[in-house]
Protein backbone atom coordinates (compact mmCIF):
# COMPACT_ATOMS: atom_id res chain seq x y z
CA UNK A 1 24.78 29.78 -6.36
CA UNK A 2 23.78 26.50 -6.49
CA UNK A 3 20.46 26.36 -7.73
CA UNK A 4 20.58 28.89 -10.71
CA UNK A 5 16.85 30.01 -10.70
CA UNK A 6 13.43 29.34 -9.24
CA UNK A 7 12.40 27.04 -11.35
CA UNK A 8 15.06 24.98 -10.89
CA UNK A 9 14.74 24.49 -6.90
CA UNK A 10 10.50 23.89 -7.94
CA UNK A 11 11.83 20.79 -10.21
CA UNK A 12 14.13 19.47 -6.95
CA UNK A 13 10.46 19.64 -5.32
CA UNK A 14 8.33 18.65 -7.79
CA UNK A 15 9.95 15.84 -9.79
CA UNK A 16 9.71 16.92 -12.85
CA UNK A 17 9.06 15.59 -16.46
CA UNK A 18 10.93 14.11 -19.08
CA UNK A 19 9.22 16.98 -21.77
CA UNK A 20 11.40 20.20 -21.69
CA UNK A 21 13.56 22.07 -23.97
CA UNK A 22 15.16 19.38 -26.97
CA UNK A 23 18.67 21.28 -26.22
CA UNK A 24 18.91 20.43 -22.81
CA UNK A 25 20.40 16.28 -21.46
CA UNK A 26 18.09 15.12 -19.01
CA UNK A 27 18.98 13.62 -16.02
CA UNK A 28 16.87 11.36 -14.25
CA UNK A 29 18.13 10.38 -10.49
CA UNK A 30 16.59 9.68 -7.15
CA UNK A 31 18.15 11.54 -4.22
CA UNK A 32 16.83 12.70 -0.70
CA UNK A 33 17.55 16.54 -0.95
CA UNK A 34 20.74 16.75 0.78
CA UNK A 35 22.03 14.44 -1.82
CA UNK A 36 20.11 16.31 -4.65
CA UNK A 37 22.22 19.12 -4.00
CA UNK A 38 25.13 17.63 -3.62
CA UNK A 39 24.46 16.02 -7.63
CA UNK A 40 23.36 19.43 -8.03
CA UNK A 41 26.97 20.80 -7.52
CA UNK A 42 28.16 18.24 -10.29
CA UNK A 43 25.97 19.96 -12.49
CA UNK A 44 27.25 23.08 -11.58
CA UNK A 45 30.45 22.50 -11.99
CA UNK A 46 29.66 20.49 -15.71
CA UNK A 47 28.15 23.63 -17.00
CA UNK A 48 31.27 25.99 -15.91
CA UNK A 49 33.20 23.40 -17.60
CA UNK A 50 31.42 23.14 -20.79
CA UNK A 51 28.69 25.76 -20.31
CA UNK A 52 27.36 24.19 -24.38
CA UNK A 53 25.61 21.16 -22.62
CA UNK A 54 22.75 22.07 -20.64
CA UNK A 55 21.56 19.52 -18.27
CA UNK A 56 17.97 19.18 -16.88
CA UNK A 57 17.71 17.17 -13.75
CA UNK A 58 14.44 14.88 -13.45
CA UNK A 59 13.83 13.53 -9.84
CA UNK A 60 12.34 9.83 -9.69
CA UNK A 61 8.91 9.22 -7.77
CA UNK A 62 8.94 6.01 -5.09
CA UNK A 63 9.07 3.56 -8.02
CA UNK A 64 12.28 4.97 -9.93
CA UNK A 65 11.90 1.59 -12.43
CA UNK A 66 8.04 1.48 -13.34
CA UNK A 67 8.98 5.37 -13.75
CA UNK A 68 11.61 4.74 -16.61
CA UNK A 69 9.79 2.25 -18.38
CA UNK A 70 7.07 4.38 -18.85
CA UNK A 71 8.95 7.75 -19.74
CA UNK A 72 11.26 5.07 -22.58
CA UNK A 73 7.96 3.53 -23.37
CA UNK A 74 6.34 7.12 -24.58
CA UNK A 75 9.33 8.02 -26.25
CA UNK A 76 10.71 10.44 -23.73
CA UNK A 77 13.25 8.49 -22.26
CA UNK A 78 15.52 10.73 -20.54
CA UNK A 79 18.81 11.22 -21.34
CA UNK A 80 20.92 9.89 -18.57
CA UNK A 81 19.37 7.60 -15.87
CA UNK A 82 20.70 6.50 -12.63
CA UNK A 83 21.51 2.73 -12.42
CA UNK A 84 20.87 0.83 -9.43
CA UNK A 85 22.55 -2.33 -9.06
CA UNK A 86 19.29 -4.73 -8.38
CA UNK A 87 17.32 -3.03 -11.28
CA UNK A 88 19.53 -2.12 -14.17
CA UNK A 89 19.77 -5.40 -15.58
CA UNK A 90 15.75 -5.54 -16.98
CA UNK A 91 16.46 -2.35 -18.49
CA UNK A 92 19.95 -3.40 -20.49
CA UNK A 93 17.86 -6.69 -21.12
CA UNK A 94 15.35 -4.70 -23.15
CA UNK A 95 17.18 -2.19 -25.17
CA UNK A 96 17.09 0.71 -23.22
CA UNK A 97 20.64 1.21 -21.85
CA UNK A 98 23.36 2.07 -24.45
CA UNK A 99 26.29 0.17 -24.17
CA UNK A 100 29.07 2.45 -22.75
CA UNK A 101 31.74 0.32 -24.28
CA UNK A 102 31.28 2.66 -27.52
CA UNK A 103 32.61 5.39 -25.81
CA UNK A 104 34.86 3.64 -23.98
CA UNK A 105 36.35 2.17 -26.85
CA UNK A 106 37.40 5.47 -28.42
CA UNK A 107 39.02 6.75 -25.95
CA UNK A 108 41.02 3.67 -24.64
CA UNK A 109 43.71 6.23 -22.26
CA UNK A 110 41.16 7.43 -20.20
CA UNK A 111 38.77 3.80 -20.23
CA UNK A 112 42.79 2.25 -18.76
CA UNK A 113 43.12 5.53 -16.10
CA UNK A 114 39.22 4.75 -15.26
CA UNK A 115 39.62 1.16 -14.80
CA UNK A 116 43.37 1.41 -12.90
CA UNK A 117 41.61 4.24 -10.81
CA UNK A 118 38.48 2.37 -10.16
CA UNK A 119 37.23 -0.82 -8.15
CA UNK A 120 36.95 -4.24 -10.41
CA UNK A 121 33.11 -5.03 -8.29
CA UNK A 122 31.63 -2.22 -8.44
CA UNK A 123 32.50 -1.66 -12.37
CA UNK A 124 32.07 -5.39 -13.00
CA UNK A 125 28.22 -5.03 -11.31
CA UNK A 126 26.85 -2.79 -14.31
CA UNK A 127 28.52 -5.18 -17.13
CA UNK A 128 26.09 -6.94 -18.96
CA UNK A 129 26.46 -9.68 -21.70
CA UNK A 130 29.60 -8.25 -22.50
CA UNK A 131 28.56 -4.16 -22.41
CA UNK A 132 28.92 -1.86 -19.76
CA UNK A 133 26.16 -0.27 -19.75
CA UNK A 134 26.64 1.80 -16.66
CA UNK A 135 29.38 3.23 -14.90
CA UNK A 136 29.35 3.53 -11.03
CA UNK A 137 29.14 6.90 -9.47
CA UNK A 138 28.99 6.32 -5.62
CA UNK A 139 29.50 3.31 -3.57
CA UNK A 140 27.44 2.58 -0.43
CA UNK A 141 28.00 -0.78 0.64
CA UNK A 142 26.74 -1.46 4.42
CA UNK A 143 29.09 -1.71 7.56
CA UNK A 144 28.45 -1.17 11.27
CA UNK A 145 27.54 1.96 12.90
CA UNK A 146 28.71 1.68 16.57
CA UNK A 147 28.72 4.48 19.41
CA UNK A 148 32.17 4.89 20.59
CA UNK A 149 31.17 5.83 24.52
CA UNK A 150 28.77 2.64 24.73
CA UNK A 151 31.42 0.51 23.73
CA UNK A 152 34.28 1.85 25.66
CA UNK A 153 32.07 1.66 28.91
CA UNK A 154 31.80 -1.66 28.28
CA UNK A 155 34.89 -2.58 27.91
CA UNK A 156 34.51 -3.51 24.19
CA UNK A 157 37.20 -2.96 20.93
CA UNK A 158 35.66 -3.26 17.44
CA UNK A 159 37.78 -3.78 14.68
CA UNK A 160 38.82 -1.16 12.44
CA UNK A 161 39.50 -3.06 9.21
CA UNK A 162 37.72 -5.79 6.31
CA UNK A 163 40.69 -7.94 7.03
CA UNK A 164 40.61 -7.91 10.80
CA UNK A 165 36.72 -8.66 11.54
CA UNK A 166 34.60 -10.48 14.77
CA UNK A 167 34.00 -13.89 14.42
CA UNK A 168 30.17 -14.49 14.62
CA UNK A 169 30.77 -15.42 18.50
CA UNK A 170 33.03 -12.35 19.10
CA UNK A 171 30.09 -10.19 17.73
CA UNK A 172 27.32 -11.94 19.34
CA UNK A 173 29.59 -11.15 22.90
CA UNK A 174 29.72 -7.42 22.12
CA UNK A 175 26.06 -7.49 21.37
CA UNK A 176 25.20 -9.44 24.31
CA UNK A 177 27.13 -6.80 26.82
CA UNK A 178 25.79 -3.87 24.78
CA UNK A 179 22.03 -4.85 25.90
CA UNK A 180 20.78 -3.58 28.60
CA UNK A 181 17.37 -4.32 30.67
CA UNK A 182 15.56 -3.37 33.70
CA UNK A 183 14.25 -5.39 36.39
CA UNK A 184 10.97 -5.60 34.34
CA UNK A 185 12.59 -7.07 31.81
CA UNK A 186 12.33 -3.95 29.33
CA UNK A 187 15.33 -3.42 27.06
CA UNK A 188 17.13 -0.20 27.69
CA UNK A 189 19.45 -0.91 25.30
CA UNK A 190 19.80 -2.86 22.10
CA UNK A 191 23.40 -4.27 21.40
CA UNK A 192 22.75 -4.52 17.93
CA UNK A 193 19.98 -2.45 15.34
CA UNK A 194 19.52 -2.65 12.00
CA UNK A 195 19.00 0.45 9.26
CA UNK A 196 18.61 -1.89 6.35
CA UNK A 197 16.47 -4.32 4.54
CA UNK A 198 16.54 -7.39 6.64
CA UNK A 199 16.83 -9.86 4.58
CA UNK A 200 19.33 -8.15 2.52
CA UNK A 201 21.01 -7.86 5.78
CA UNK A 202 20.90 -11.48 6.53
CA UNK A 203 22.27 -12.31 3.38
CA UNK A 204 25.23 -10.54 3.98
CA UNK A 205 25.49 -12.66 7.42
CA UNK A 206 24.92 -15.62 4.76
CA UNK A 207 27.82 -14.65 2.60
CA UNK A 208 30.21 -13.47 5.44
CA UNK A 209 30.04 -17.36 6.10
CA UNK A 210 31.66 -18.68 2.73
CA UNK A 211 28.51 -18.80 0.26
CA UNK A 212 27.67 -16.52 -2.39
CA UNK A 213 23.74 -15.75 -2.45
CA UNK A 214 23.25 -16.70 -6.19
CA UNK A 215 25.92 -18.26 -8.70
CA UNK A 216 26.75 -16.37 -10.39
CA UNK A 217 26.43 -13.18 -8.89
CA UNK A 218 26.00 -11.66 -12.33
CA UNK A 219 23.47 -13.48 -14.43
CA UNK A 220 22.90 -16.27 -11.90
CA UNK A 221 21.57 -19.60 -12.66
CA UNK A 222 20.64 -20.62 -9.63
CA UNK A 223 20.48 -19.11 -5.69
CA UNK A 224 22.51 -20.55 -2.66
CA UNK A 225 19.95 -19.95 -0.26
CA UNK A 226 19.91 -23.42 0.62
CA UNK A 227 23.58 -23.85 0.96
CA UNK A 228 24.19 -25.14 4.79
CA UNK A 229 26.96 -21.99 4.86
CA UNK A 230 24.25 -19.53 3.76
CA UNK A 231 22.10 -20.84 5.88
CA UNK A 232 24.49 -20.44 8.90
CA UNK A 233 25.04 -16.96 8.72
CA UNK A 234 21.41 -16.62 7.73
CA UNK A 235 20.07 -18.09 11.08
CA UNK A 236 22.63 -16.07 13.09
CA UNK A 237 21.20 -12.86 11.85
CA UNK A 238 17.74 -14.24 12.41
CA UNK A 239 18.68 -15.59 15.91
CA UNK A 240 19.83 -11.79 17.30
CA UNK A 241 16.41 -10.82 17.58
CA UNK A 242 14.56 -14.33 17.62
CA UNK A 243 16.58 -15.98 20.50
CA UNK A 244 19.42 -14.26 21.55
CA UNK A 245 16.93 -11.06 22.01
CA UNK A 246 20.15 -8.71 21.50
CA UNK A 247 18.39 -6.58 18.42
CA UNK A 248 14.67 -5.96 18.00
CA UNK A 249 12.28 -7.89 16.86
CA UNK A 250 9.95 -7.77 13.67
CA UNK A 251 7.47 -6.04 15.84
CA UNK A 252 9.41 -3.71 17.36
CA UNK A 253 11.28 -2.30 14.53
CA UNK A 254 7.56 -1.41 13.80
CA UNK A 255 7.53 1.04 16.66
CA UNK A 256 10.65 2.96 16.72
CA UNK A 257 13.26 3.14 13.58
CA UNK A 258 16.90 1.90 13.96
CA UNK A 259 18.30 4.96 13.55
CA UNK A 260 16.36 6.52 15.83
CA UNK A 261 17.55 4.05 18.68
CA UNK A 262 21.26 4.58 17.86
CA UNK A 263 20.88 8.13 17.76
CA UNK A 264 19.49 8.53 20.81
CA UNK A 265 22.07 6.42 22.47
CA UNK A 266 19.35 3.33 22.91
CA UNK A 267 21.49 1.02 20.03
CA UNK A 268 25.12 0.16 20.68
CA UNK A 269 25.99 -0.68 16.94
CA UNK A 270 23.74 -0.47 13.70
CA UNK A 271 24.15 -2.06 10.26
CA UNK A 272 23.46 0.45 7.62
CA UNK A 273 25.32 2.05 4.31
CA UNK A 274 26.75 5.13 3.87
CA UNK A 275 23.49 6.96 3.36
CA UNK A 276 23.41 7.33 6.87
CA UNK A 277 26.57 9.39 7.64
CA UNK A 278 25.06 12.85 6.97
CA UNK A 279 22.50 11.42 9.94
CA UNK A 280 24.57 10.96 12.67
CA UNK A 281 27.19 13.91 11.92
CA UNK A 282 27.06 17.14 13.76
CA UNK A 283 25.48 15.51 16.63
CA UNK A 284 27.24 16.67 19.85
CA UNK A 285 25.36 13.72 21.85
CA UNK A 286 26.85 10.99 19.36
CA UNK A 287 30.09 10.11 19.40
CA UNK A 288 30.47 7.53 16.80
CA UNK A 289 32.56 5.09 14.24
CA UNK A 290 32.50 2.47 11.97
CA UNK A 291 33.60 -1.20 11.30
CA UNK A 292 33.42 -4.10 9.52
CA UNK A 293 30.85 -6.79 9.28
CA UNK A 294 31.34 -10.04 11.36
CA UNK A 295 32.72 -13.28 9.46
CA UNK A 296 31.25 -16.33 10.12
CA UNK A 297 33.36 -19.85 10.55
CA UNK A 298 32.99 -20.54 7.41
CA UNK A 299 33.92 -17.55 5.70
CA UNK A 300 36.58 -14.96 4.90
CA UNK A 301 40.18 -14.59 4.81
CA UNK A 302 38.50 -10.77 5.69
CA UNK A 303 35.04 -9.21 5.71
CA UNK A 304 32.80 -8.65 2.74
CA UNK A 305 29.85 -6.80 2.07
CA UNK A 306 27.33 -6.04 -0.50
CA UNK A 307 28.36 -3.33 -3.80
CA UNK A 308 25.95 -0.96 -2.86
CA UNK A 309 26.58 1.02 -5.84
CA UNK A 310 24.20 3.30 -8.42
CA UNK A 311 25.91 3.95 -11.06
CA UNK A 312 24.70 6.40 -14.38
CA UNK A 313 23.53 5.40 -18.35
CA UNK A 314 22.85 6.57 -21.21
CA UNK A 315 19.53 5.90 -22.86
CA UNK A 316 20.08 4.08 -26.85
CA UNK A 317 17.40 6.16 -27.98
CA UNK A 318 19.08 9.43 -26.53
CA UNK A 319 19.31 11.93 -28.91
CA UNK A 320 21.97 13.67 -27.25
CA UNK A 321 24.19 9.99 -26.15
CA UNK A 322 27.34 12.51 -27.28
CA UNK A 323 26.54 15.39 -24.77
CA UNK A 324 25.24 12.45 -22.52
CA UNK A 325 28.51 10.39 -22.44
CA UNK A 326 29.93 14.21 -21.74
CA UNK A 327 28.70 14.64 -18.52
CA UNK A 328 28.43 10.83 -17.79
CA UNK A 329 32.44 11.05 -18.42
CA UNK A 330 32.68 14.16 -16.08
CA UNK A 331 30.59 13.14 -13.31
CA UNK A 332 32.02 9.25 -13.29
CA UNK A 333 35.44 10.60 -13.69
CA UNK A 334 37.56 12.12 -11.56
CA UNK A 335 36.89 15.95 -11.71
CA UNK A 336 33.69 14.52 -10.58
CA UNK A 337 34.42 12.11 -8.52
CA UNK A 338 36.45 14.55 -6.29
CA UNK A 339 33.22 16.42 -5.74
CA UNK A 340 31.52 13.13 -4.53
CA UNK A 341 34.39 12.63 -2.57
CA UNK A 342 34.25 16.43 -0.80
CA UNK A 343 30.20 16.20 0.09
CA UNK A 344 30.14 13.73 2.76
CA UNK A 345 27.48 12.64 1.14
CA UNK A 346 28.31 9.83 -0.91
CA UNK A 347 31.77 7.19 -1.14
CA UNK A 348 33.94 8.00 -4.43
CA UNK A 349 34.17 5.08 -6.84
CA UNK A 350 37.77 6.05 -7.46
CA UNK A 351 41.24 5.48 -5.09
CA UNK A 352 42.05 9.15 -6.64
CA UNK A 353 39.22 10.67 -4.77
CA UNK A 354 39.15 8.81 -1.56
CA UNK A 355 42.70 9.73 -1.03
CA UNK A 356 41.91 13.33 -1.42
CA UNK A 357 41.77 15.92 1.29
CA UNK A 358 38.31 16.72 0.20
CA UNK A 359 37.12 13.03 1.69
CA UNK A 360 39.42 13.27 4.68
CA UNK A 361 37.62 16.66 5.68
CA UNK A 362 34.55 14.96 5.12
CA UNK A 363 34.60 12.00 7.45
CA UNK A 364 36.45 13.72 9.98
CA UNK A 365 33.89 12.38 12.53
CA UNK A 366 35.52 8.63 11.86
CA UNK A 367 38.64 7.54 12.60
CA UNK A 368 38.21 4.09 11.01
CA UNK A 369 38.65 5.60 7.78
CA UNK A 370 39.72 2.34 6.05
CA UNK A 371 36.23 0.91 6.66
CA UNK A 372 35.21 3.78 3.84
CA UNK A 373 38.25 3.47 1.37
CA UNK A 374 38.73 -0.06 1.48
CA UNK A 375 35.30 -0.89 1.21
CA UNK A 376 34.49 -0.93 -2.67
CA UNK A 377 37.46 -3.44 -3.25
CA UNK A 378 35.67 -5.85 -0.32
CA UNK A 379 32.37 -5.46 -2.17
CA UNK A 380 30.42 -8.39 -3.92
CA UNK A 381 27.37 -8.25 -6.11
CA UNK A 382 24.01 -9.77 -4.38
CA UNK A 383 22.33 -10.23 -7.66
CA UNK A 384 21.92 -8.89 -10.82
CA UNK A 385 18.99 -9.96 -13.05
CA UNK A 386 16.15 -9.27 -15.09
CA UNK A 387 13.75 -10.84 -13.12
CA UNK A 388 15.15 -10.02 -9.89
CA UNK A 389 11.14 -8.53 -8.82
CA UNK A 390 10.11 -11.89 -9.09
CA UNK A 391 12.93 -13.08 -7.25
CA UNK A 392 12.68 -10.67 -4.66
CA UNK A 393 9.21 -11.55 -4.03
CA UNK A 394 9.75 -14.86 -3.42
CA UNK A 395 13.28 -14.12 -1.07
CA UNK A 396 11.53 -11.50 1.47
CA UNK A 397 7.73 -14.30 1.77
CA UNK A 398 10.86 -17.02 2.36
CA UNK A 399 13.35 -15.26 4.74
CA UNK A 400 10.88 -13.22 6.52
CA UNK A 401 9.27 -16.21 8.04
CA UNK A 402 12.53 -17.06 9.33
CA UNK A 403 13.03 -13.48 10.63
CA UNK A 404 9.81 -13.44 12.52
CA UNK A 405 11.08 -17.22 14.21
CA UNK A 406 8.33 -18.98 12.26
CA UNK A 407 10.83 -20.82 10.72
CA UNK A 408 13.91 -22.13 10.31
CA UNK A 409 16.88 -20.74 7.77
CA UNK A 410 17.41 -24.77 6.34
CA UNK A 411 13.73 -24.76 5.21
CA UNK A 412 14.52 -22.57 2.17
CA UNK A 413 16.71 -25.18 0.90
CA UNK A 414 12.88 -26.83 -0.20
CA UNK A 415 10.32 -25.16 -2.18
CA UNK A 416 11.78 -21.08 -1.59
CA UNK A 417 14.85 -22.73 -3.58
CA UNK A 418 13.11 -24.40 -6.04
CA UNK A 419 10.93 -21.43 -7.04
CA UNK A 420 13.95 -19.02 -7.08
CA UNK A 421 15.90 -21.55 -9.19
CA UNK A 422 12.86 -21.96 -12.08
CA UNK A 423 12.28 -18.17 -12.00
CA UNK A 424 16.72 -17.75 -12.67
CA UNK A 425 16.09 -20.29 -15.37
CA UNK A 426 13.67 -19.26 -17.45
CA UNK A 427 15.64 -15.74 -17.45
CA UNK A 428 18.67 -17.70 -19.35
């Protein structure tokens, strides 16, 4: 059984609290609660293993950051915390993280079988002045989404690999056949939807067209967002909805979700992550797959896209960091990992898991496969920072204005630049 008692289901529901018995490792995650079950199993599967170490699972409100600070901050920090790549970085910065390297350090076979097994990016996004103070655990990234019948009606063949991706024109063809209106001039459908944080998204366009989004990617100094490359691939994205009217606009993504267009056979292709695949599965009125990103002139030899990685730590103050690294080991590892890799729920973070059966079995609904296994080693870091809120802040008041066509993508090369830049700096 899965959930071993009654109270254990009412902590999946209630969030819980990081107070509880001083035996037990807490684990503090968020999850929606197909994917709290499936971290569930882990646990499961931990205790049969080494049925000493008792884990407590702790689910994070809305704000899983402001959250941590303030159970670390009253001395309850839990035990093990998820990492997310945009937000672990403040937390290393001020003590809270352990550095993993410790453990890693004594047991130098299995840190070489980890690191031989595992993906350079998505490893190299939770390093931190020289620690690693996280170690990934699932891998997202964000793709395409694209309903097999719609395309083949139209005549249309996606690529199936990161090294064999549309050009920015190619793509901007497909989504221009794939949109459909009436005589009224009401769109039918969209060629092109997307699932994810737009400006995130357009980033990605940005970097698919040969420049990075900050330098460095890890501890940057300063932000690209005003390199003419960036700026490109930025203004293409923008330009689907704003003047090429193949994807939504700002206000209509207000009135019906992306997903809900593409399942309901109203989107042709959608840009989202891997969260989404437990979504569109098991429907018998959506036949889909998945490929790559487009490249713009500027970019590639190949597609890239963003880590898209959590990844768990171990709290310095822990108590329990042996029992902690424990289960950290197990579930990061590849006992674990082939769990991850069985649930359908998540990518595995190691080439040992994806080329299991258990993953096969699980994405039977794809036949692009590679677009899955291949896409941790095509993966680059957005940012990673301390200050990224700040940053943040500043990107979405910046690139929304060029979403919504009240600007255009060169103008952030100006002040949004500047401000970005002094914020980076005064992190150094």
């Amino acid at each position: 059984m899965l959930l071993r008692s009654a109270a254990a289901a009412a902590l999946l529901a209630a969030g819980g609290c990081a107070g509880g018995d001083e035996d037990e490792v807490t684990f503090f995650f968020q999850a929606r609660p197909e994917e709290a079950r499936a971290r569930l199993l882990i646990i499961d599967e931990f205790h049969r293993r080494r049925p000493d170490i008792r884990i407590r699972t702790i689910m994070s409100g809305p704000d899983p950051l402001q959250q941590m600070l303030t159970y670390c901050a009253g001395g309850k920090c839990p035990d093990v915390l998820m990492a997310w790549e945009l937000l672990y970085a403040g937390l290393a910065d001020r003590g809270v993280l352990a550095d993993l390297g410790e453990f890693l350090d004594r047991d130098p076979a299995y840190a070489d079988r980890l690191r031989a097994d595992g993906y350079a990016p998505l490893r190299d996004t939770f390093t931190w002045n020289g620690g690693q103070y996280a170690l990934p655990e699932q891998w997202s990234g964000v793709f395409l989404y694209y309903n097999r019948k719609l395309l083949a009606e139209a005549g249309i063949r996606p690529p199936v690999r990161w090294s064999d991706a549309w050009g920015f024109s190619e793509f901007l063809t497909a989504a221009q056949a794939l949109t459909h209106r009436d005589a009224d001039g009401h769109t039918s459908q969209w060629g092109f939807v997307d699932a994810w944080v737009p400006y995130f998204s357009a980033a990605c366009f940005g970097m698919n067209n040969g420049a990075e989004w900050f330098s460095p990617p890890v501890r940057p100094v300063r932000t690209n967002i005003g390199d003419p490359r960036f700026t490109e691939g930025l203004q293409f994205y923008a330009d689907l909805a704003v003047r090429h009217r193949v994807a939504p606009s700002v206000g209509d993504r207000q009135s019906v979700s992306a997903q809900d267009l593409f399942r309901g056979g109203k989107a042709a292709m959608l840009l989202g992550g891997h969260w989404l695949y437990s979504e569109f599965t098991g429907r018998e009125d959506l036949d889909f797959d998945v490929t790559v990103l487009p490249v713009g002139p500027h970019g590639g030899p190949g597609a890239i896209t963003d880590v898209g990685s959590t990844g768990l730590a171990i709290a310095a103050a822990s108590p329990r960091r042996e029992q902690a690294w424990e289960f950290v080991k197990f579930a990061t590892g590849p006992e674990g990992q082939a769990l991850i890799a069985a649930s359908g729920l998540f990518v595995p973070v190691l080439r040992s898991a994806m080329a299991s059966p258990g993953f096969t079995a699980a994405h039977s609904a794809v036949r692009n496969l590679e677009v899955f296994t291949e896409g941790p080693a095509h993966s680059r870091q957005l940012a990673v920072t301390p200050r990224w809120g700040k940053v943040e802040s500043l990107l979405e008041r910046g690139c929304n204005r060029v979403l919504r066509g009240a600007a255009q993508a060169d103008s952030l090369a100006g002040q949004t630049a500047k401000d970005i830049d002094e914020v980076l700096g005064a992190a150094v």
